[in-house]
Protein backbone atom coordinates (compact mmCIF):
# COMPACT_ATOMS: atom_id res chain seq x y z
CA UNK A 1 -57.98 -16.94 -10.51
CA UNK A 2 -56.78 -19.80 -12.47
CA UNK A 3 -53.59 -21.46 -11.34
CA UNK A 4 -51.40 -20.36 -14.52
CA UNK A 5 -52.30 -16.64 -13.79
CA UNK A 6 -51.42 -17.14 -10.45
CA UNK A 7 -47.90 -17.98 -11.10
CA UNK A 8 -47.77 -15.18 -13.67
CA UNK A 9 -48.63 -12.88 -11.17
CA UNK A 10 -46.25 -14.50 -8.25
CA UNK A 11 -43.41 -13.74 -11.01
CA UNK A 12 -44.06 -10.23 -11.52
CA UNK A 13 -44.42 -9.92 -7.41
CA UNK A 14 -41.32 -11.88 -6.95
CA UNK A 15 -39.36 -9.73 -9.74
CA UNK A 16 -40.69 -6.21 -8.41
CA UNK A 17 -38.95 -7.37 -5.18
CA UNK A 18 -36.14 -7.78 -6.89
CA UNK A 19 -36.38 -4.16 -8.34
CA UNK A 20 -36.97 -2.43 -4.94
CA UNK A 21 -34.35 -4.84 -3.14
CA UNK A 22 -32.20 -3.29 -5.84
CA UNK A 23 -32.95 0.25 -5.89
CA UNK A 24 -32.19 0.54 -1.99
CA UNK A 25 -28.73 -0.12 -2.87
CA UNK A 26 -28.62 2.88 -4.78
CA UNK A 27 -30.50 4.93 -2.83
CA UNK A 28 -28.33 4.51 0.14
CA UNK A 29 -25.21 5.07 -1.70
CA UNK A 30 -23.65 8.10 -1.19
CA UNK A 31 -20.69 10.04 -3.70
CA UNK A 32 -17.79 10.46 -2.78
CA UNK A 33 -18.12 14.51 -3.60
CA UNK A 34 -22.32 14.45 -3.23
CA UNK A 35 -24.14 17.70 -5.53
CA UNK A 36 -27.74 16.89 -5.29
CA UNK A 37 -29.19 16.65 -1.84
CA UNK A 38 -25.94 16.31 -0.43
CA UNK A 39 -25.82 12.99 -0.79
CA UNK A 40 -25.59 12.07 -4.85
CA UNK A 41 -23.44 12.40 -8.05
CA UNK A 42 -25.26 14.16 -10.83
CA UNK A 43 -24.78 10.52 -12.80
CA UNK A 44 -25.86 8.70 -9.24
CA UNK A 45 -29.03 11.31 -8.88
CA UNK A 46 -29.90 9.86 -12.14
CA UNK A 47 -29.75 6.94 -12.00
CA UNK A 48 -31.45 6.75 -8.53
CA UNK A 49 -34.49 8.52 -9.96
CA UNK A 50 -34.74 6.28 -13.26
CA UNK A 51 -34.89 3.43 -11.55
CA UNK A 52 -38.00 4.61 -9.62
CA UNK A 53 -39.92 5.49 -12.01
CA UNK A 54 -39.26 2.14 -13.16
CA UNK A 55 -40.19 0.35 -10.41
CA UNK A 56 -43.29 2.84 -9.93
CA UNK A 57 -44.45 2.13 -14.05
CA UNK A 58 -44.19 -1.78 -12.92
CA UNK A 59 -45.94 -1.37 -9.55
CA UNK A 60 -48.94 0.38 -11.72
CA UNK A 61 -48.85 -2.10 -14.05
CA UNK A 62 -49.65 -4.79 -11.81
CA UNK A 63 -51.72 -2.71 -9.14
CA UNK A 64 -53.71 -0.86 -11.25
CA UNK A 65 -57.09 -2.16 -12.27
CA UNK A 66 -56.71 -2.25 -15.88
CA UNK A 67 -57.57 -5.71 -18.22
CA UNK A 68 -55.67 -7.75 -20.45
CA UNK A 69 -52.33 -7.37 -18.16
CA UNK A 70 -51.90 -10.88 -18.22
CA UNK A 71 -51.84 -11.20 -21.90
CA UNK A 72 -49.39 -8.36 -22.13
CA UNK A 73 -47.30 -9.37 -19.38
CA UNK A 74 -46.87 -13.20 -20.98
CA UNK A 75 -45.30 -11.72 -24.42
CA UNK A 76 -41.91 -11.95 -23.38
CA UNK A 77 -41.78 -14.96 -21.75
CA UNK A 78 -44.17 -16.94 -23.81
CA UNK A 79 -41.79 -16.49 -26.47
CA UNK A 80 -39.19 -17.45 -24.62
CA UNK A 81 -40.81 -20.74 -23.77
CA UNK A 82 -41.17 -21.31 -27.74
CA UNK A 83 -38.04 -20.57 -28.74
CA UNK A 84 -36.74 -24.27 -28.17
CA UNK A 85 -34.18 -24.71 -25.80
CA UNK A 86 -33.73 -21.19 -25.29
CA UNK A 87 -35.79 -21.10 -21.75
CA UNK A 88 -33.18 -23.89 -20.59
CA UNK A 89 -30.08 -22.54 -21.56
CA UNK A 90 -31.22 -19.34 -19.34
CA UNK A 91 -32.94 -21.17 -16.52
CA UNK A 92 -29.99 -23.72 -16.11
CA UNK A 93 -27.11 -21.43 -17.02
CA UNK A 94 -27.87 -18.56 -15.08
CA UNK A 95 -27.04 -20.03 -11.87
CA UNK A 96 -23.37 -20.71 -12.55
CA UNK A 97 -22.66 -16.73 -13.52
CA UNK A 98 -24.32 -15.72 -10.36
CA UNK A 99 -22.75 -17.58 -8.28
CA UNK A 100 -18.87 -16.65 -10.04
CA UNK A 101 -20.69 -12.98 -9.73
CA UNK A 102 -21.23 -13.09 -5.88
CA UNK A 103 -18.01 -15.26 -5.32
CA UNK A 104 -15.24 -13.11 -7.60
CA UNK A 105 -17.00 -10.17 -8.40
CA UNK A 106 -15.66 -7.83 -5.66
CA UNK A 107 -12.45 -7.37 -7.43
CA UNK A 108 -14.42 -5.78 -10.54
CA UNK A 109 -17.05 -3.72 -8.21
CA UNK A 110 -17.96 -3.55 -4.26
CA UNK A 111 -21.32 -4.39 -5.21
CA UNK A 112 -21.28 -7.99 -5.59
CA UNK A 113 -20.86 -7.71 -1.18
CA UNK A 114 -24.40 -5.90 -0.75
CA UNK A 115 -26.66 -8.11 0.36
CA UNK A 116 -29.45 -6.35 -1.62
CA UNK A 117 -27.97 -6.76 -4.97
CA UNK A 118 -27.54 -10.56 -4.22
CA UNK A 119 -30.92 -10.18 -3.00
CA UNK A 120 -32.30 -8.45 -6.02
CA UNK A 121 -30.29 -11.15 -8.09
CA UNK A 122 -32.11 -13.92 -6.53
CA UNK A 123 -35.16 -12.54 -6.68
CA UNK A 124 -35.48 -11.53 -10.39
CA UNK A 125 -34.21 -15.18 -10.85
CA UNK A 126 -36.92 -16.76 -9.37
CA UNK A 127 -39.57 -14.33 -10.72
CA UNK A 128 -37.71 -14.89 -14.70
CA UNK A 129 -38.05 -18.94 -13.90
CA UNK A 130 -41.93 -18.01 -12.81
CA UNK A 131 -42.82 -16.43 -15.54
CA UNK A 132 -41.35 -19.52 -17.67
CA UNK A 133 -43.39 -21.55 -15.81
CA UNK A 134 -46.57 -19.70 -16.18
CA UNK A 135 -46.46 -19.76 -20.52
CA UNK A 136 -45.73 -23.62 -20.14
CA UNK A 137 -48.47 -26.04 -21.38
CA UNK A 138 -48.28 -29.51 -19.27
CA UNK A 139 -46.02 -31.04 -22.37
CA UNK A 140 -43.27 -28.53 -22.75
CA UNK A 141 -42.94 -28.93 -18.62
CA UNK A 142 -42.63 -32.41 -18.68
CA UNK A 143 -40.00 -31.53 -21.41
CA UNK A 144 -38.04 -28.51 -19.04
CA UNK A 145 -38.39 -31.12 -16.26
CA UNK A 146 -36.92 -33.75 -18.22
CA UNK A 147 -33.85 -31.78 -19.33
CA UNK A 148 -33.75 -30.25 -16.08
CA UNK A 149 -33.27 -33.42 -14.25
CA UNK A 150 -30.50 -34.82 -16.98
CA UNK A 151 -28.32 -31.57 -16.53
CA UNK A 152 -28.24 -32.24 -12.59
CA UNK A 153 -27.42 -35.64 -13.38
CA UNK A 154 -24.30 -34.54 -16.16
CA UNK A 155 -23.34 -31.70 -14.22
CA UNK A 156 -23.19 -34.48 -10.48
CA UNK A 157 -21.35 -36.40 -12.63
CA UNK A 158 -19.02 -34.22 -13.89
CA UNK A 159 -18.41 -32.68 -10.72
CA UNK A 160 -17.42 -36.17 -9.16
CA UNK A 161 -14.85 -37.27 -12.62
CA UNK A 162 -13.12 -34.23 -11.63
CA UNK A 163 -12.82 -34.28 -8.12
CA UNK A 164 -11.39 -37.94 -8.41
CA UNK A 165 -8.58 -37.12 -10.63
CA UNK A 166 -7.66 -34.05 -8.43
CA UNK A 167 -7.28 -36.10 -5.66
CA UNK A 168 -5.32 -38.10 -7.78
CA UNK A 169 -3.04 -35.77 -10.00
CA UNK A 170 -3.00 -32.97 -6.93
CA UNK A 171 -3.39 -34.38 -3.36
CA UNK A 172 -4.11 -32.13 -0.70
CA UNK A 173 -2.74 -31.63 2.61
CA UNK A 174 -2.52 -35.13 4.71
CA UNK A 175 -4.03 -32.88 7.71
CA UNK A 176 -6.09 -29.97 7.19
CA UNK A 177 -7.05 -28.37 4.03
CA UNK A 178 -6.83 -25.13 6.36
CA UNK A 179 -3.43 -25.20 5.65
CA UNK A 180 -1.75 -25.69 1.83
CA UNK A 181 0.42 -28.03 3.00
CA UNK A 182 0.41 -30.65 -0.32
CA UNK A 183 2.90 -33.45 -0.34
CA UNK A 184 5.39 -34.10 -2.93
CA UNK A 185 5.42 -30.07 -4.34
CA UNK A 186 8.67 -29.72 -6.03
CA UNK A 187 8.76 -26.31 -7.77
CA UNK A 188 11.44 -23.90 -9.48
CA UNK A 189 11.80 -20.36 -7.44
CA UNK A 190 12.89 -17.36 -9.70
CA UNK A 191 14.57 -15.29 -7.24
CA UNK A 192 16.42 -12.88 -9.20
CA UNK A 193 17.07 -9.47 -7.57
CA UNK A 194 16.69 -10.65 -4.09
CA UNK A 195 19.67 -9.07 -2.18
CA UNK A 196 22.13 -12.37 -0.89
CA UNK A 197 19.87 -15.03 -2.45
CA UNK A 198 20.60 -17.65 -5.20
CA UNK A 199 18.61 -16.75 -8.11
CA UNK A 200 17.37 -19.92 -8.73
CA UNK A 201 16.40 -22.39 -6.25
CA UNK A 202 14.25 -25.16 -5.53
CA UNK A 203 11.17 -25.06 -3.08
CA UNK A 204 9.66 -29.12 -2.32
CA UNK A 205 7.73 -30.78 0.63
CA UNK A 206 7.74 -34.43 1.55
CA UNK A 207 4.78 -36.80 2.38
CA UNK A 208 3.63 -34.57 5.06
CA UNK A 209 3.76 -31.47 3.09
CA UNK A 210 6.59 -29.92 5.07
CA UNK A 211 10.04 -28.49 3.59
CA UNK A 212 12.86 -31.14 4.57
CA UNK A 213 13.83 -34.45 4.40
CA UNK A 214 10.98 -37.69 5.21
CA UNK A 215 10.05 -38.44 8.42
CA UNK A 216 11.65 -41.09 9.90
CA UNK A 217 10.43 -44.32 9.48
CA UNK A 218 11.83 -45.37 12.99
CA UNK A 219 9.85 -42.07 14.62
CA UNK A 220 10.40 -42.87 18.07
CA UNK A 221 14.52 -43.62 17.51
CA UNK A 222 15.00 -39.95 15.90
CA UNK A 223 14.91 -36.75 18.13
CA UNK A 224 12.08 -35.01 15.96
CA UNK A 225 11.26 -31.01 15.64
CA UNK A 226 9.73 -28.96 14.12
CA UNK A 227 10.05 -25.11 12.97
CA UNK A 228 6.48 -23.46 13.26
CA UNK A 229 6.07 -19.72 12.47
CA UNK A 230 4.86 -17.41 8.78
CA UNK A 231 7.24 -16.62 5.95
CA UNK A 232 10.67 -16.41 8.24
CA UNK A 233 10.33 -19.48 8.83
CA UNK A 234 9.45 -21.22 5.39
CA UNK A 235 11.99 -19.33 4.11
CA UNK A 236 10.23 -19.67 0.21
CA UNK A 237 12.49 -17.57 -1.60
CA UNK A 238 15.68 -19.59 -0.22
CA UNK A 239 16.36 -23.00 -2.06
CA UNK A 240 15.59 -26.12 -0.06
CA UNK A 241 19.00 -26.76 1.47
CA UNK A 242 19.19 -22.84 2.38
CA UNK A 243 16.55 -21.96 4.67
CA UNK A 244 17.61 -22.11 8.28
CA UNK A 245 15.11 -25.37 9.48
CA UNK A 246 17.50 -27.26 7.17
CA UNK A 247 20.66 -25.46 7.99
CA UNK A 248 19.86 -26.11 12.00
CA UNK A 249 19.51 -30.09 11.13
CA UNK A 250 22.82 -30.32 9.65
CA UNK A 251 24.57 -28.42 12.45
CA UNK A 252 22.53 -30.62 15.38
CA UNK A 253 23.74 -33.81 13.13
CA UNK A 254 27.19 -33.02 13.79
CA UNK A 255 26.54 -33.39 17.45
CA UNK A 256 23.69 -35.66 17.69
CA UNK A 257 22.86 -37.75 14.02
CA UNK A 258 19.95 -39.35 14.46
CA UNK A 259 17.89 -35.91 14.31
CA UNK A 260 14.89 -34.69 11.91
CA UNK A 261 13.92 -31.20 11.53
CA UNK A 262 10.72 -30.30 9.32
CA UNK A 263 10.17 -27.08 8.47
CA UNK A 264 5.61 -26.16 8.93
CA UNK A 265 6.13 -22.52 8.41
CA UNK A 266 3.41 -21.12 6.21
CA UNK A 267 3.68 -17.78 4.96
CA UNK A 268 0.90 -15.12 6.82
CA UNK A 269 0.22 -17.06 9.83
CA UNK A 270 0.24 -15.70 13.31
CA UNK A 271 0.14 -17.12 16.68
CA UNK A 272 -3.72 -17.70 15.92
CA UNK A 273 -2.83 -19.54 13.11
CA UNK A 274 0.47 -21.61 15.36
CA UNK A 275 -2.35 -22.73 17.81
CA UNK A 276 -4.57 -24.12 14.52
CA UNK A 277 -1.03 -25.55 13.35
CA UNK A 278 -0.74 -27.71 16.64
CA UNK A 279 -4.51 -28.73 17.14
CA UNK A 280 -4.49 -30.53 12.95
CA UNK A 281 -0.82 -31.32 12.58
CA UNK A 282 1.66 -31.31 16.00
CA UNK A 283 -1.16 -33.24 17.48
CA UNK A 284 -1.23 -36.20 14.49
CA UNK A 285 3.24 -35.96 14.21
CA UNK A 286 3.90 -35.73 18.27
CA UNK A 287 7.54 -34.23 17.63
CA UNK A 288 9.62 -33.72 20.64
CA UNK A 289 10.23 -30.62 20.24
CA UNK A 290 8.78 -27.80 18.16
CA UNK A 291 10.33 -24.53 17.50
CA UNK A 292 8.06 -21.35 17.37
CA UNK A 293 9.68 -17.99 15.23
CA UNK A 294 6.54 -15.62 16.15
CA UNK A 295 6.63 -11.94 15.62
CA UNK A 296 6.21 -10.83 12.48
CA UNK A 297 2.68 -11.41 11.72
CA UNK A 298 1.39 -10.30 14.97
CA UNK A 299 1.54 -6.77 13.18
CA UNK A 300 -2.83 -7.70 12.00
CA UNK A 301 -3.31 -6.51 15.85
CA UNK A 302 -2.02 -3.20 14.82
CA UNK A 303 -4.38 -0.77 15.25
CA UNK A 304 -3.49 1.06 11.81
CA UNK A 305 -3.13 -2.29 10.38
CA UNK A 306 -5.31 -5.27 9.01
CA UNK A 307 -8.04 -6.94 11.39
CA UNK A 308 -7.21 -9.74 13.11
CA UNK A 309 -10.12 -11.60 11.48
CA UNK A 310 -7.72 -10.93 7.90
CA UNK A 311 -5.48 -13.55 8.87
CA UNK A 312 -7.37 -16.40 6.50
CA UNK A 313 -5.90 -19.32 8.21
CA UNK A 314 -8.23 -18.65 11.55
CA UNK A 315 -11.63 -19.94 9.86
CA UNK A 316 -14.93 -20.74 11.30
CA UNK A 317 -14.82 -25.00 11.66
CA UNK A 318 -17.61 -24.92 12.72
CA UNK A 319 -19.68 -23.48 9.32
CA UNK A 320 -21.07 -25.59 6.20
CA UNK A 321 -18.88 -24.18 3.84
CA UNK A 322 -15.35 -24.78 5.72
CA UNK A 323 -16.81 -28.09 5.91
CA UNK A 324 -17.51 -28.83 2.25
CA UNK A 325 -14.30 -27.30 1.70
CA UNK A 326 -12.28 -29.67 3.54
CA UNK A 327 -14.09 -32.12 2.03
CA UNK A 328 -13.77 -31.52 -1.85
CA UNK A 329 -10.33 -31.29 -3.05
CA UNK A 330 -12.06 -29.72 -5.99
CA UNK A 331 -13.55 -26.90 -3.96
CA UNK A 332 -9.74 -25.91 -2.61
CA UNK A 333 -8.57 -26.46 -5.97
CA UNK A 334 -10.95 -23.56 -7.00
CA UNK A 335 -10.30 -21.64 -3.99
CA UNK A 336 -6.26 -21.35 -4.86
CA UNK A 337 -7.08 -20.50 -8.07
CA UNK A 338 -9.17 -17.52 -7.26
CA UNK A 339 -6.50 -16.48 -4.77
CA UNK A 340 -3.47 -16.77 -7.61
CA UNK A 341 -6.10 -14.96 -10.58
CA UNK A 342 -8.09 -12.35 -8.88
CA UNK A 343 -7.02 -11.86 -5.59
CA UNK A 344 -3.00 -11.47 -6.76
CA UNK A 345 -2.02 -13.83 -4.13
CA UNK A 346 0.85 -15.36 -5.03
CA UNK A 347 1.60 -19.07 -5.53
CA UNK A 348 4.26 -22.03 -5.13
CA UNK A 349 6.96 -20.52 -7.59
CA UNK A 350 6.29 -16.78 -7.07
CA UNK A 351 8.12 -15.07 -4.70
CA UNK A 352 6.13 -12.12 -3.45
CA UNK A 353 8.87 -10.35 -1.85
CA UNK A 354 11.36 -7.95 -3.27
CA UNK A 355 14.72 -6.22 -1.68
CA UNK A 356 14.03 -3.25 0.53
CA UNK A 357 14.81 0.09 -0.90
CA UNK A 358 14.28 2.72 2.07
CA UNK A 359 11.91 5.55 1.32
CA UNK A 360 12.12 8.79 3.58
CA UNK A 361 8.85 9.81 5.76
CA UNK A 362 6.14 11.43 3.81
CA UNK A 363 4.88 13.23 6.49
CA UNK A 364 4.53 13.78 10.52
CA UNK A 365 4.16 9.99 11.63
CA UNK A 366 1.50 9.07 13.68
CA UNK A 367 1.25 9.54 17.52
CA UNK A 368 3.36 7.36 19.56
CA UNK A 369 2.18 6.39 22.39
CA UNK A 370 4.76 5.80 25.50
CA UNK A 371 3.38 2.23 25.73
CA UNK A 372 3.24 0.56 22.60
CA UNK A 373 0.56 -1.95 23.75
CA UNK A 374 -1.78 1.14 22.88
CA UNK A 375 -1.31 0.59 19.69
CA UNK A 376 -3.03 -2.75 19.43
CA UNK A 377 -6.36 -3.84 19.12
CA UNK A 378 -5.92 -6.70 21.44
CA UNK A 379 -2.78 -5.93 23.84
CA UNK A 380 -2.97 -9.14 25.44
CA UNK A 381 -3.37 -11.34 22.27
CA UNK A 382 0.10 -12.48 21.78
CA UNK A 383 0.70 -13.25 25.10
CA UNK A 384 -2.65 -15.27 25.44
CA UNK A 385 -1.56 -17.13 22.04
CA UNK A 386 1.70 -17.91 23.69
CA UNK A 387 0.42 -19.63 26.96
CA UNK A 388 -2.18 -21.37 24.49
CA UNK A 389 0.77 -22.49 22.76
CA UNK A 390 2.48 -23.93 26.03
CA UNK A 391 -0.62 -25.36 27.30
CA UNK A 392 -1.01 -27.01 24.15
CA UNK A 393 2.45 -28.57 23.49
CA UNK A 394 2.64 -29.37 27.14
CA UNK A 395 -1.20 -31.53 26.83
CA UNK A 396 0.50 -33.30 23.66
CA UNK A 397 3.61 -34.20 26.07
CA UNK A 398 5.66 -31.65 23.07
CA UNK A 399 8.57 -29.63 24.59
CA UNK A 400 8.35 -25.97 23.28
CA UNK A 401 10.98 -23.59 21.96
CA UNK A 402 10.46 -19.81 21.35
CA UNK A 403 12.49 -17.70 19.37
CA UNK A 404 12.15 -14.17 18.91
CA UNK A 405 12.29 -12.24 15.59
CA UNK A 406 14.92 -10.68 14.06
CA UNK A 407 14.48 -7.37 11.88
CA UNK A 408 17.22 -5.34 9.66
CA UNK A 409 15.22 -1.81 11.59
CA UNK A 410 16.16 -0.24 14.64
CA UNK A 411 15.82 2.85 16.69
CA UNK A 412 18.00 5.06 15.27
CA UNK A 413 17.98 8.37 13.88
CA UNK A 414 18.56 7.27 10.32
CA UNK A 415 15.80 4.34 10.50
CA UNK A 416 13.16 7.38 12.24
CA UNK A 417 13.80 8.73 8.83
CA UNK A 418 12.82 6.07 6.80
CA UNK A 419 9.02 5.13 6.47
CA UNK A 420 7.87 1.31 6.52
CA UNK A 421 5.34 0.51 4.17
CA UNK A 422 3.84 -2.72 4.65
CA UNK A 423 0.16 -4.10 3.23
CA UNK A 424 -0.74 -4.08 6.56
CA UNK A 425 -0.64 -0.39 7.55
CA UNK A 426 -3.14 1.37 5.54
CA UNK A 427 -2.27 4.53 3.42
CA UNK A 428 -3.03 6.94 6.09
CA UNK A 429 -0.94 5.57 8.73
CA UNK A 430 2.80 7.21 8.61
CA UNK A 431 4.81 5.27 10.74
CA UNK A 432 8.83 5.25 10.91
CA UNK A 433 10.74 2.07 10.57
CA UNK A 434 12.11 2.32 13.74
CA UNK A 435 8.60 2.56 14.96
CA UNK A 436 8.16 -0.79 13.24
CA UNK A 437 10.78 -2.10 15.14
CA UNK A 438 10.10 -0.84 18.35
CA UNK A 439 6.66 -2.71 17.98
CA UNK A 440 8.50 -5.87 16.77
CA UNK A 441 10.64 -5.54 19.92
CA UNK A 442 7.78 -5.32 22.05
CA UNK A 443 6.32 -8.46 21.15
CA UNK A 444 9.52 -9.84 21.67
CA UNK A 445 9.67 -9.10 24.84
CA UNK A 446 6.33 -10.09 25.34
CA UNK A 447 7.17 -13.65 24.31
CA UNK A 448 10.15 -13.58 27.10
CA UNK A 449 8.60 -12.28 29.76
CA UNK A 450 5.44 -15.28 29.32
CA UNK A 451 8.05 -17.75 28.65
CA UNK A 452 9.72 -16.90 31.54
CA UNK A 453 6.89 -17.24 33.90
CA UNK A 454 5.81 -20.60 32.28
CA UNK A 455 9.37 -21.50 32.73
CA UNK A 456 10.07 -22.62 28.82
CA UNK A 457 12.99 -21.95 26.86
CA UNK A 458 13.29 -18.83 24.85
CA UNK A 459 16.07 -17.92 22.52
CA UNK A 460 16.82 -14.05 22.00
CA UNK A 461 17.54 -14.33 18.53
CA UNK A 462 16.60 -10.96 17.88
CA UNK A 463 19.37 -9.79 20.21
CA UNK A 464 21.69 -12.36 17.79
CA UNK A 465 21.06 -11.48 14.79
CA UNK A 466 22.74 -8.06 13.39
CA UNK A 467 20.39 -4.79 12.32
CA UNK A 468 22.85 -5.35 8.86
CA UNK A 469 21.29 -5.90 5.21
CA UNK A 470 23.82 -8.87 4.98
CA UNK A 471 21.69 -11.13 7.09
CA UNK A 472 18.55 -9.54 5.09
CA UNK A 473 16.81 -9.25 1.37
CA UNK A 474 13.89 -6.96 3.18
CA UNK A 475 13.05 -5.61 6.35
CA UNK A 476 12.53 -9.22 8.03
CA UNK A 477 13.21 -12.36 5.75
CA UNK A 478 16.57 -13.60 6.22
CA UNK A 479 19.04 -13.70 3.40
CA UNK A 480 21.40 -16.85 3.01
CA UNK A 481 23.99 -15.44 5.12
CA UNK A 482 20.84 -15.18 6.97
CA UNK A 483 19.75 -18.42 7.19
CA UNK A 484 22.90 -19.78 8.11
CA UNK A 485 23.72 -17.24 10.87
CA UNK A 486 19.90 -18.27 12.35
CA UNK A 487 20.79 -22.33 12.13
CA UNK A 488 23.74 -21.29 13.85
CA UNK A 489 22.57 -19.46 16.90
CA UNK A 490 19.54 -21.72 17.63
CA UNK A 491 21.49 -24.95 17.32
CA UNK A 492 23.95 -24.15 19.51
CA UNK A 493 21.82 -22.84 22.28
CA UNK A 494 19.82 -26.30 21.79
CA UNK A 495 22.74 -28.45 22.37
CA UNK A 496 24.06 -26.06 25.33
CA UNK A 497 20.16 -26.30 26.97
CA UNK A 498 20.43 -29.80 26.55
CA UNK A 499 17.39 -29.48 25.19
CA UNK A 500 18.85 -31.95 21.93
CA UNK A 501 21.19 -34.44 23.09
C-alpha cells in the first residue's frame, strides 16, 4: 500500500472514531420523560438510530472489499486541497472555535463537558487534516507547511504584543493571580435601591490591591491590620470611606494615630480561601494583626448547598493550567471576561446584591436535625480552617482576631415563616430563615469555642449587632448604619484587649 493511501485510510479510521466516540454520547443519554425503550425521546430515538446507520454505511465503506474506494473517498478533500487557501483557513482556524467550544460552550449546551464529544471533536479533526494531507502533492505541502509555520509565528507574536500592554494598561495582583486583587482600581458603584446605602459611591484599591489608604512607607513604625473575610468584609456596595475596615481605622486613630487598616476581603471566599489569603499575601505584608469576619460563606458545606470544591478561589497549584494562568496576565484577562459575559458573574462596578424582600415558605421545610452539624458535608471543616488559621498567623509571628457574623434573621416565629433563598441552596431545599440563622449561629459558636481553646481573641459581634434591617440592605451585608455600628464595636474591644495600643 503506497504511503498516500495509507494516510487516506488512517483519516477515514481516525474520523470513524470520531463518529462512534460521538454516537456513545447519545446513546447513553437518557430523556427526561423516556417513550421508546424506556430510555429515549421520540426526537432522541431518532436521532440515536440515524447516526448508526451512519456510522454502519461508513464502516462498510471502508471494510468492505469493494475497489476504487480510494478514488471516491479523495473527492472531497482533493478539492479542498485545490481550492487555494481554503484547506488552511480550515486546518488553522478550526482550532481556535474548538477550543472557545470546549471552554464556554456549557452555558449554550451540557455537551461541550462530555468527554466523548471533545473526543469525537478531536478526532474528526485529525482525520479532516489527514485526509488534506493524503490529496497533497510534495509542492502544495511545502506550501501548507510554509503558511503553517508563518501563522504560528503571527499568531506567537501577537499573543506576546498583547500580553505586554496588559501588563501594562491592566496590572494584575502584586501576589497571586488566585485572587483579583489589581492595584490602582478606582471604579463608580451604582447602588441605587440598596436599603441605607449611598447611591453612588466609589470602590478603589491601592498598590497592594486592597481597599484603604497606602501602606506605610515606615511599615515597622505603624501598628498594621488587616480585615480578611468574603463580601462583609469588602463591603463593595458601600463607598470607600463607608465600609467598616475604614470606619474601624478612623476610630483606632483617635486613640492610637499611627495605625493602618487594609481591607483583603474578597467577595465568595471561605475559610479555605482565608488560609490561601495568608499563605500569598499575610505572609509577603507581615501585619500585626489581622482581623478574620468568617461565617457567611461557610454555607458551600451545606449539605443542600454548593460543593465545597465551588468555592473557585481553592484551586489546584499544583496543575499546568493554574500555572500558565498565573503566569499570563492575558490568560486572567480572558478568564474575567468569561466570568463577567457568560458566566453572569459580576464585576468591579456591579453590585450583585439587592435589598431583601421576605418571601413566605413554599412548602414543609426540610428536616431539621437536633444537631445542626448534620447538616454539613464536612462538620469539622470550619473548625479545622480556624486552627489552620491560628497555626498560620502564629508561624508568621501575626496576632489573630476573630469576629463572628452578624445576620438581620433569627429564630423567631415570624423569620420560621419566611423562606431564605440563596444560590447556594438548590431549588429543592425549603429551608426557613431562621433555619439559616440557626446554622450561621452555629458556626459562630464554632469559631468561639476553637478560639477559646487556642486561647485567641474572639469578638461576639454577632451578639452586637441588632437582628434590625437598619444595620442591613439583605440578609447579611451591612448597611452604612451598618458599617459604622461594626467599626464601632470591634475598635473598642481592640483598644480595651489592648490588643492596639
Amino acid at each position: 500500500m503506497s504511503m498516500r493511501r495509507a494516510i487516506l485510510l488512517a483519516s477515514l479510521l481516525v474520523s470513524l472514531a470520531g463518529l462512534i466516540s460521538g454516537w456513545l454520547v447519545f446513546f447513553e443519554s437518557r430523556s427526561a420523560s423516556p417513550s421508546a425503550f424506556g430510555a429515549y425521546s421520540p426526537r432522541l430515538f431518532a436521532f440515536v438510530l440515524a447516526y448508526g446507520v451512519l456510522i454502519v454505511a461508513c464502516a462498510g465503506f471502508l471494510f468492505l472489499p469493494r475497489r476504487g474506494w480510494e478514488r471516491r473517498a479523495a473527492i472531497l478533500p482533493g478539492r479542498l486541497v485545490r481550492a487555494g487557501a481554503l484547506p488552511e483557513i480550515l486546518l488553522f482556524g478550526a482550532p481556535l472555535p474548538l477550543v472557545l467550544f470546549f471552554w464556554l460552550g456549557r452555558r449554550f449546551t451540557p455537551l461541550s463537558a462530555e468527554h466523548g464529544i471533545r473526543l469525537a471533536a478531536i478526532l474528526t479533526y485529525a482525520g479532516f487534516l489527514l485526509a488534506c494531507i493524503s490529496s497533497m502533492t510534495a509542492q502544495r505541502l511545502k506550501k501548507l507547511a510554509l503558511r503553517g509555520v508563518l501563522t504560528l509565528m503571527s499568531g506567537l507574536f501577537t499573543l506576546l504584543l498583547l500580553e505586554l500592554a496588559l501588563r501594562i494598561i491592566s496590572p494584575g495582583s502584586v501576589f497571586t493571580p488566585a485572587f483579583d486583587m489589581r492595584p490602582h482600581v478606582r471604579v463608580r458603584i451604582d447602588a441605587a435601591g440598596l436599603a441605607g446605602v449611598s447611591p453612588v459611591g466609589t470602590y478603589s484599591t491601592n498598590k497592594w490591591g486592597m481597599r484603604g489608604d497606602e501602606p506605610p512607607s515606615d511599615w515597622g513604625g505603624w501598628t498594621t491590620l488587616v480585615c480578611v473575610g468574603g463580601s462583609t468584609t469588602q463591603c463593595f456596595e458601600l463607598d470607600d470611606h463607608k465600609t467598616w475596615p475604614w470606619l474601624l481605622q478612623e476610630d483606632l486613630r483617635r486613640a492610637v494615630p499611627h495605625v493602618w487598616v487594609g481591607n483583603g476581603g474578597i467577595s465568595g471566599t471561605s475559610t479555605m480561601g482565608h488560609i490561601l489569603f495568608m499563605q500569598d499575601v499575610i505572609s509577603v505584608t507581615r501585619p500585626d494583626i489581622v482581623i478574620f469576619l468568617i461565617g457567611n460563606n461557610e454555607k458551600f458545606n451545606y449539605v443542600f448547598g454548593t460543593n465545597p470544591s465551588a468555592n473557585s478561589i481553592a484551586r489546584q497549584r499544583t496543575s499546568l493550567s493554574y500555572r500558565l494562568f498565573c503566569a499570563s496576565r492575558l490568560l486572567q484577562v480572558l478568564y474575567s471576561m468569561k466570568k463577567a459575559w457568560f458566566d453572569e458573574i459580576p464585576v468591579l462596578g456591579t453590585p450583585w446584591a439587592s435589598s431583601f424582600e421576605p418571601q413566605p415558605l413554599r412548602g414543609p421545610e426540610i428536616e431539621i436535625p437536633e444537631d445542626l452539624h448534620d447538616l454539613l458535608r464536612d462538620p469539622d471543616m470550619t473548625r479545622n480552617n480556624v486552627r489552620r488559621l491560628i497555626s498560620l498567623a502564629r508561624g508568621m509571628g501575626v496576632t489573630p482576631v476573630f469576629l463572628t457574623q452578624p445576620m438581620l434573621f433569627e429564630d423567631t416565629p415570624y423569620w420560621r415563616s419566611v423562606e431564605r433563598v440563596d444560590f447556594a441552596a438548590s431549588d429543592t431545599s425549603v429551608v426557613s430563615a431562621a433555619t439559616w440563622w440557626r446554622l450561621l449561629d452555629m458556626d459562630n459558636r464554632d469559631i468561639m469555642e476553637v478560639c477559646a481553646e487556642e486561647s485567641v481573641a474572639c469578638y461576639d459581634l454577632a451578639s452586637v449587632v441588632p437582628h434590625d434591617r437598619r444595620y442591613f440592605f439583605d440578609d447579611v451585608h451591612f448597611s452604612e448604619a451598618g458599617a459604622a455600628l461594626v467599626a464601632d464595636s470591634v475598635s473598642a474591644f481592640l483598644l480595651r484587649a489592648g490588643l492596639v495600643r
